[in-house]
N, C-alpha and C. Protein backbone atom coordinates (compact mmCIF):
# COMPACT_ATOMS: atom_id res chain seq x y z
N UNK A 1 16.80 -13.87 11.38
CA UNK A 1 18.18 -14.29 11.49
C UNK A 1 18.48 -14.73 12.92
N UNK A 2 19.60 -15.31 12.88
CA UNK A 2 19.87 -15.90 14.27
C UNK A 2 20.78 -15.02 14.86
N UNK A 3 20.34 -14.81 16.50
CA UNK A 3 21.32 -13.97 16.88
C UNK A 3 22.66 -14.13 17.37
N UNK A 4 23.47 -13.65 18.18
CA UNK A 4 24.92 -13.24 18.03
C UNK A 4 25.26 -14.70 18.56
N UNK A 5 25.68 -15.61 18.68
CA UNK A 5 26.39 -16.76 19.46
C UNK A 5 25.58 -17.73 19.52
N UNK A 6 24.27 -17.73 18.98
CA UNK A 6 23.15 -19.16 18.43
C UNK A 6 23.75 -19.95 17.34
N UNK A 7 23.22 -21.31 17.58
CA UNK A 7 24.15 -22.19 16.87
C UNK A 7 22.72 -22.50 15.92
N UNK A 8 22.71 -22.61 14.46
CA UNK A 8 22.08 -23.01 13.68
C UNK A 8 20.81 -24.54 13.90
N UNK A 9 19.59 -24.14 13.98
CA UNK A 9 18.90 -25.44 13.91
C UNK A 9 19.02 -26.45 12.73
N UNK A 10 18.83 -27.87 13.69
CA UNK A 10 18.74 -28.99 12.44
C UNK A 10 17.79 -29.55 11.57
N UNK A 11 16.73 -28.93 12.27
CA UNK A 11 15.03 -29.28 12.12
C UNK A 11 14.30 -27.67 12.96
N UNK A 12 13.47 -27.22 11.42
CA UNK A 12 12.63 -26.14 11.98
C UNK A 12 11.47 -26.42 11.21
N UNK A 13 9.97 -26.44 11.85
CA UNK A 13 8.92 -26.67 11.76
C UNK A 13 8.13 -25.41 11.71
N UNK A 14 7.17 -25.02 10.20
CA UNK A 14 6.46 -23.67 10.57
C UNK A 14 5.02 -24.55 10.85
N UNK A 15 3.98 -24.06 11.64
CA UNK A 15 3.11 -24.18 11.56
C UNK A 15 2.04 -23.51 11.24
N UNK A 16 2.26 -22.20 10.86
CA UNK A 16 1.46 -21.30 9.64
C UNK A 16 1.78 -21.12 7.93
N UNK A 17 0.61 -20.74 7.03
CA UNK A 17 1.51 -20.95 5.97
C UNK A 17 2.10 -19.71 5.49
N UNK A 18 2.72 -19.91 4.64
CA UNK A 18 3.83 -18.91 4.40
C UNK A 18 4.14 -18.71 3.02
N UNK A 19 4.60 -17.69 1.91
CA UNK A 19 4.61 -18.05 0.96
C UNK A 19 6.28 -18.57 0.28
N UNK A 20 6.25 -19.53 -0.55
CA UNK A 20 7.25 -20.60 -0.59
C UNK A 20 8.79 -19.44 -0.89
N UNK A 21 9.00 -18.15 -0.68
CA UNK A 21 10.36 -17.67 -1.06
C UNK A 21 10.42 -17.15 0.27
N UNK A 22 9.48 -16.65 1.59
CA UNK A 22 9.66 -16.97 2.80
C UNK A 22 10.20 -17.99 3.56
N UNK A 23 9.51 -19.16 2.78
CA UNK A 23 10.39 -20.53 3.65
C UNK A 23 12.00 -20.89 3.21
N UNK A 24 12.31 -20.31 1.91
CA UNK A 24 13.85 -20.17 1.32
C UNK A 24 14.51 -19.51 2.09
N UNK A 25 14.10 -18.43 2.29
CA UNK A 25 14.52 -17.12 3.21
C UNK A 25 14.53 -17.99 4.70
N UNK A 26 13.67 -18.37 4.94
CA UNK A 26 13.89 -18.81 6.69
C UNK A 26 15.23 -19.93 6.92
N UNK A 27 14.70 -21.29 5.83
CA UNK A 27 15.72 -22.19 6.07
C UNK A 27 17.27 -21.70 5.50
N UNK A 28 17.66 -20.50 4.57
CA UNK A 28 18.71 -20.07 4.78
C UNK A 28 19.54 -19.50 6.03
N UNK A 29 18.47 -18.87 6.65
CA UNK A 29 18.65 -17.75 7.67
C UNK A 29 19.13 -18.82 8.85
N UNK A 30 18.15 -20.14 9.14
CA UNK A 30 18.19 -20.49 10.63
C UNK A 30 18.58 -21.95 10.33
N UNK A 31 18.73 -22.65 8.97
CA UNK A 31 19.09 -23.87 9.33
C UNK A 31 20.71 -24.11 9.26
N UNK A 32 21.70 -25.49 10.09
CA UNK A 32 22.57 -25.70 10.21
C UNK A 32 22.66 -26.46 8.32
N UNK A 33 23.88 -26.73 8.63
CA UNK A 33 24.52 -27.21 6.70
C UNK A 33 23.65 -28.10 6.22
N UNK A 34 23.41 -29.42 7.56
CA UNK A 34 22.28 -30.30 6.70
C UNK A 34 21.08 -30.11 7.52
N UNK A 35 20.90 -29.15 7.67
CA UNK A 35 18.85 -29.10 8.29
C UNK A 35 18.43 -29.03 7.85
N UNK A 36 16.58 -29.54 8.11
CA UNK A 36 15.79 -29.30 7.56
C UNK A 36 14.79 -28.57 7.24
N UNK A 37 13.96 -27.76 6.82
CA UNK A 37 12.53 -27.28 7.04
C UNK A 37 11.55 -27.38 6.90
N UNK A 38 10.52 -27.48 7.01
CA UNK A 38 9.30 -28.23 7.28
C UNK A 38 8.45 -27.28 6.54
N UNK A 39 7.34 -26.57 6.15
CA UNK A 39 6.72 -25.53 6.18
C UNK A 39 5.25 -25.74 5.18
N UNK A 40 4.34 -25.04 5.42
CA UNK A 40 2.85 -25.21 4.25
C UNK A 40 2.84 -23.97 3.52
N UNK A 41 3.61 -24.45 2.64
CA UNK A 41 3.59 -22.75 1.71
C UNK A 41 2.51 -22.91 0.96
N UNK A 42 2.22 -21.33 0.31
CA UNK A 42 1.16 -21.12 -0.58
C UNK A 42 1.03 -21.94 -1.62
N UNK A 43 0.48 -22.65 -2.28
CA UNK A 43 0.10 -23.51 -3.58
C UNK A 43 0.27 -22.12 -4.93
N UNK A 44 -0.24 -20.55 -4.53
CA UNK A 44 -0.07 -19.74 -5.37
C UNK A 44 0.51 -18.40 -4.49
N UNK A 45 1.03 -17.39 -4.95
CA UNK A 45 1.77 -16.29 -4.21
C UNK A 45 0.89 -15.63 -3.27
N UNK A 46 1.02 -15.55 -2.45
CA UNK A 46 -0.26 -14.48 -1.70
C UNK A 46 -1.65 -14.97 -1.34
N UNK A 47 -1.85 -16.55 -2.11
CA UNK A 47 -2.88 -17.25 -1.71
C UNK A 47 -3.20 -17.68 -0.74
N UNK A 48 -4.02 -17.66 0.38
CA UNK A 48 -3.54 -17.74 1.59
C UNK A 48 -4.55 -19.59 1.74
N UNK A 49 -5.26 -20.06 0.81
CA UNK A 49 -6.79 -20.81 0.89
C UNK A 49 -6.38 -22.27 0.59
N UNK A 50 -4.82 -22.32 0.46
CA UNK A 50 -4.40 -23.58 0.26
C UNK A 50 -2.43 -24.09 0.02
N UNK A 51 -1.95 -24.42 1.03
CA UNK A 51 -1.00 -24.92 0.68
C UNK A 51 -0.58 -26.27 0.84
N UNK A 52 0.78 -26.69 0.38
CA UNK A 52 1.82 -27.42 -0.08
C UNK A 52 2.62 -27.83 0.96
N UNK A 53 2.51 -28.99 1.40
CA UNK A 53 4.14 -29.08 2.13
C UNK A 53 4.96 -29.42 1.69
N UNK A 54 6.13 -28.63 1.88
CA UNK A 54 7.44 -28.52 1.33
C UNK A 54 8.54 -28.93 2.15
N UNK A 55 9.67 -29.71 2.28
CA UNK A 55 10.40 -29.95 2.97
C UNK A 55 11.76 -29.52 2.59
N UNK A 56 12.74 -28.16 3.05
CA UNK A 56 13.58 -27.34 2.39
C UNK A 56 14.85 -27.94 2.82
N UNK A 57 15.98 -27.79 2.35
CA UNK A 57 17.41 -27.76 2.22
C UNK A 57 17.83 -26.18 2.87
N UNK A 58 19.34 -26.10 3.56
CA UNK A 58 19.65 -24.94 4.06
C UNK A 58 19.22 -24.02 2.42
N UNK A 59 19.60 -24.16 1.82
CA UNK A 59 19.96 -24.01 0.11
C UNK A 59 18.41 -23.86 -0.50
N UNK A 60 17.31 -24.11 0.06
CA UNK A 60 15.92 -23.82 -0.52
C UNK A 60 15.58 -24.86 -1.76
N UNK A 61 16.27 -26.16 -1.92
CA UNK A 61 15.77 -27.20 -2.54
C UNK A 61 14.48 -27.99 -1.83
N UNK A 62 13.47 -27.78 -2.66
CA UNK A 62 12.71 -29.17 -2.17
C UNK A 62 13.07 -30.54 -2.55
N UNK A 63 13.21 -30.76 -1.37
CA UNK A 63 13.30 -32.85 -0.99
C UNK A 63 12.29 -33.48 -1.16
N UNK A 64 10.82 -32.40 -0.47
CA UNK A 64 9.85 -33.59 -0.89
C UNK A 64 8.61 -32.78 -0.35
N UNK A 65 7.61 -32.83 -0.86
CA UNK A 65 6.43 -31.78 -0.93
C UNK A 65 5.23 -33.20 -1.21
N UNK A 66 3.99 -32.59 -0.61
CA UNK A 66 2.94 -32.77 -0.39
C UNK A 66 1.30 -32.29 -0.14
N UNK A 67 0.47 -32.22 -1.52
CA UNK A 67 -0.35 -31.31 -1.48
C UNK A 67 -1.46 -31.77 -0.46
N UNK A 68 -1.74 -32.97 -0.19
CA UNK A 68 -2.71 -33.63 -0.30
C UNK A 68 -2.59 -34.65 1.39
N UNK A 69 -3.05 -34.66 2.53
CA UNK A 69 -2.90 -35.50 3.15
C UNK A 69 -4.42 -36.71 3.41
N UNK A 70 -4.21 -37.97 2.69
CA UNK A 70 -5.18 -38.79 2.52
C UNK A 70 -6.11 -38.09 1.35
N UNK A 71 -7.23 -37.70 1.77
CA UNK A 71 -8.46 -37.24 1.12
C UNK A 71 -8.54 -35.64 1.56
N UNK A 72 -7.49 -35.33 2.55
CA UNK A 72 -7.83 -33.62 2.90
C UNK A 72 -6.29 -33.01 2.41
N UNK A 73 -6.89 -31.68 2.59
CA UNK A 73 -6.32 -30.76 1.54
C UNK A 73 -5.05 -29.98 2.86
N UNK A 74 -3.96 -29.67 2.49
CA UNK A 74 -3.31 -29.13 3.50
C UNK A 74 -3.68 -27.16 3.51
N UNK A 75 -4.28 -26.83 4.81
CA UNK A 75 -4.54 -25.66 5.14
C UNK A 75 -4.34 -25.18 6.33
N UNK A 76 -3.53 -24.12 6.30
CA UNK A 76 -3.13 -23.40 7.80
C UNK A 76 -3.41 -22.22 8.02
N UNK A 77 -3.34 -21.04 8.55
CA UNK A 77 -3.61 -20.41 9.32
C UNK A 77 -2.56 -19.45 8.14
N UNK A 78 -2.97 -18.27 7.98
CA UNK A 78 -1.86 -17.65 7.20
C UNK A 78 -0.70 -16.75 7.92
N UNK A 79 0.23 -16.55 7.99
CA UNK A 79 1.45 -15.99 8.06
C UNK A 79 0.74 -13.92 8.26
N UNK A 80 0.43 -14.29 9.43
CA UNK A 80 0.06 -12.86 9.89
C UNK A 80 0.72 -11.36 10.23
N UNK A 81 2.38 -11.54 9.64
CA UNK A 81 2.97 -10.74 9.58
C UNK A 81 2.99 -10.46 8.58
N UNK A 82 2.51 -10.85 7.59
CA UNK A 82 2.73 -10.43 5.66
C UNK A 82 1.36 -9.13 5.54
N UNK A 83 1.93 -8.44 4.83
CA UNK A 83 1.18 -7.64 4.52
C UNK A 83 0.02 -7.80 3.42
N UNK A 84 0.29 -9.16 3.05
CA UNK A 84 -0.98 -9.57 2.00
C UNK A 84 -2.08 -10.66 2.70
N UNK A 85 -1.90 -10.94 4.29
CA UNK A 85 -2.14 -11.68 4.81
C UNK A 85 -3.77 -12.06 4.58
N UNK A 86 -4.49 -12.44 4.32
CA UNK A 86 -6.21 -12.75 4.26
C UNK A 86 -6.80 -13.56 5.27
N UNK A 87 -8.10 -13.53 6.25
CA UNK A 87 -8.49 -13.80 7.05
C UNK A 87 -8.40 -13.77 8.33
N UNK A 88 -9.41 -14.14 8.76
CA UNK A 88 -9.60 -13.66 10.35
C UNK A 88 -8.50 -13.44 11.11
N UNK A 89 -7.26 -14.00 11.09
CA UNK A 89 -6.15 -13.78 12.03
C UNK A 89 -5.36 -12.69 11.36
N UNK A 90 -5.65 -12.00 10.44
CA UNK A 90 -5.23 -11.07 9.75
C UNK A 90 -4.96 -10.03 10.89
N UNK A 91 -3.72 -9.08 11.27
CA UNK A 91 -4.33 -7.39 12.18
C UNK A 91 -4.93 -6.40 11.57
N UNK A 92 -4.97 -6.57 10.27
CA UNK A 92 -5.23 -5.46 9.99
C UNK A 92 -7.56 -5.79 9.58
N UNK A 93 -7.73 -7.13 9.73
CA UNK A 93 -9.20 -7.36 9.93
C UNK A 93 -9.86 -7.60 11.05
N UNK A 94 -8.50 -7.66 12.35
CA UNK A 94 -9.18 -7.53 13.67
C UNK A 94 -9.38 -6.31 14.21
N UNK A 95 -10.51 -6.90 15.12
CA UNK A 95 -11.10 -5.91 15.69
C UNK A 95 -10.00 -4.48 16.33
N UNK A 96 -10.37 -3.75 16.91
CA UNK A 96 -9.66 -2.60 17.44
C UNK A 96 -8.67 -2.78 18.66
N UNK A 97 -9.82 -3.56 19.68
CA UNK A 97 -8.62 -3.82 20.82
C UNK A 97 -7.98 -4.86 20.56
N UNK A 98 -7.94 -5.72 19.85
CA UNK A 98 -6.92 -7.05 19.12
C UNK A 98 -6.07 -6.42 18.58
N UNK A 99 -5.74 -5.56 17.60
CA UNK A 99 -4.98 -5.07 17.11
C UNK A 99 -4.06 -4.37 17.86
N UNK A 100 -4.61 -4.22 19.19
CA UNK A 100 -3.87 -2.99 20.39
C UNK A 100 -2.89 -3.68 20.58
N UNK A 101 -3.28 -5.00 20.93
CA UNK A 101 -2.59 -5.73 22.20
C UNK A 101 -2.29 -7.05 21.16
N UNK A 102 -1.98 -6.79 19.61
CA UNK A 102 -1.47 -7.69 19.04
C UNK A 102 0.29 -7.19 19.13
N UNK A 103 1.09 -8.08 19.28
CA UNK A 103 2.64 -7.60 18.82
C UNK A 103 3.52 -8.35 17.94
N UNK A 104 3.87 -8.09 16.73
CA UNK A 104 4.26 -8.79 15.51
C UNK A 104 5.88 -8.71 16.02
């Protein structure tokens, strides 16, 4: 959420993916009446091996989504605060002192 006296963004860009009722949740939380959101949500819930770009409404309508860029597949880095998170940037699959000196 935005804090006390921040004025709503018009354009917010995720660059990890996220799963698609996270990015509802975000562009409610932080966009102004007509902003936009940008985001690579999961293709499936918790899937972390392939997403979708989605382009959200404050309101969590997609405008316009995209699985596919040219011949490659859209894939990011997964959303490392989720507790279903999978792969290496995961905290809970890094190593010991990564995890020390990770802060979510």
């Amino acid at each position: 959420h935005l804090r006390e006296g921040r004025r709503p963004f018009d354009l917010v860009v995720l660059n990890y993916a996220v799963n698609k009722e996270k990015a509802v949740r975000l562009a409610a939380a932080l966009l102004a009446p007509d902003g936009r959101l940008l985001a690579p949500a999961n293709n499936m819930q918790d899937y972390y091996f392939g997403q979708t770009y989605l382009l959200l409404d404050k309101e969590g309508t997609v405008l316009w989504s995209k699985g596919t860029l040219g011949s490659y597949d859209v894939l990011f880095q997964p959303d490392f605060t989720s507790p279903t998170c999978q792969g290496q940037w995961c905290p809970r699959l890094r190593g010991e002192a990564d995890a020390a000196s990770l802060r979510l």
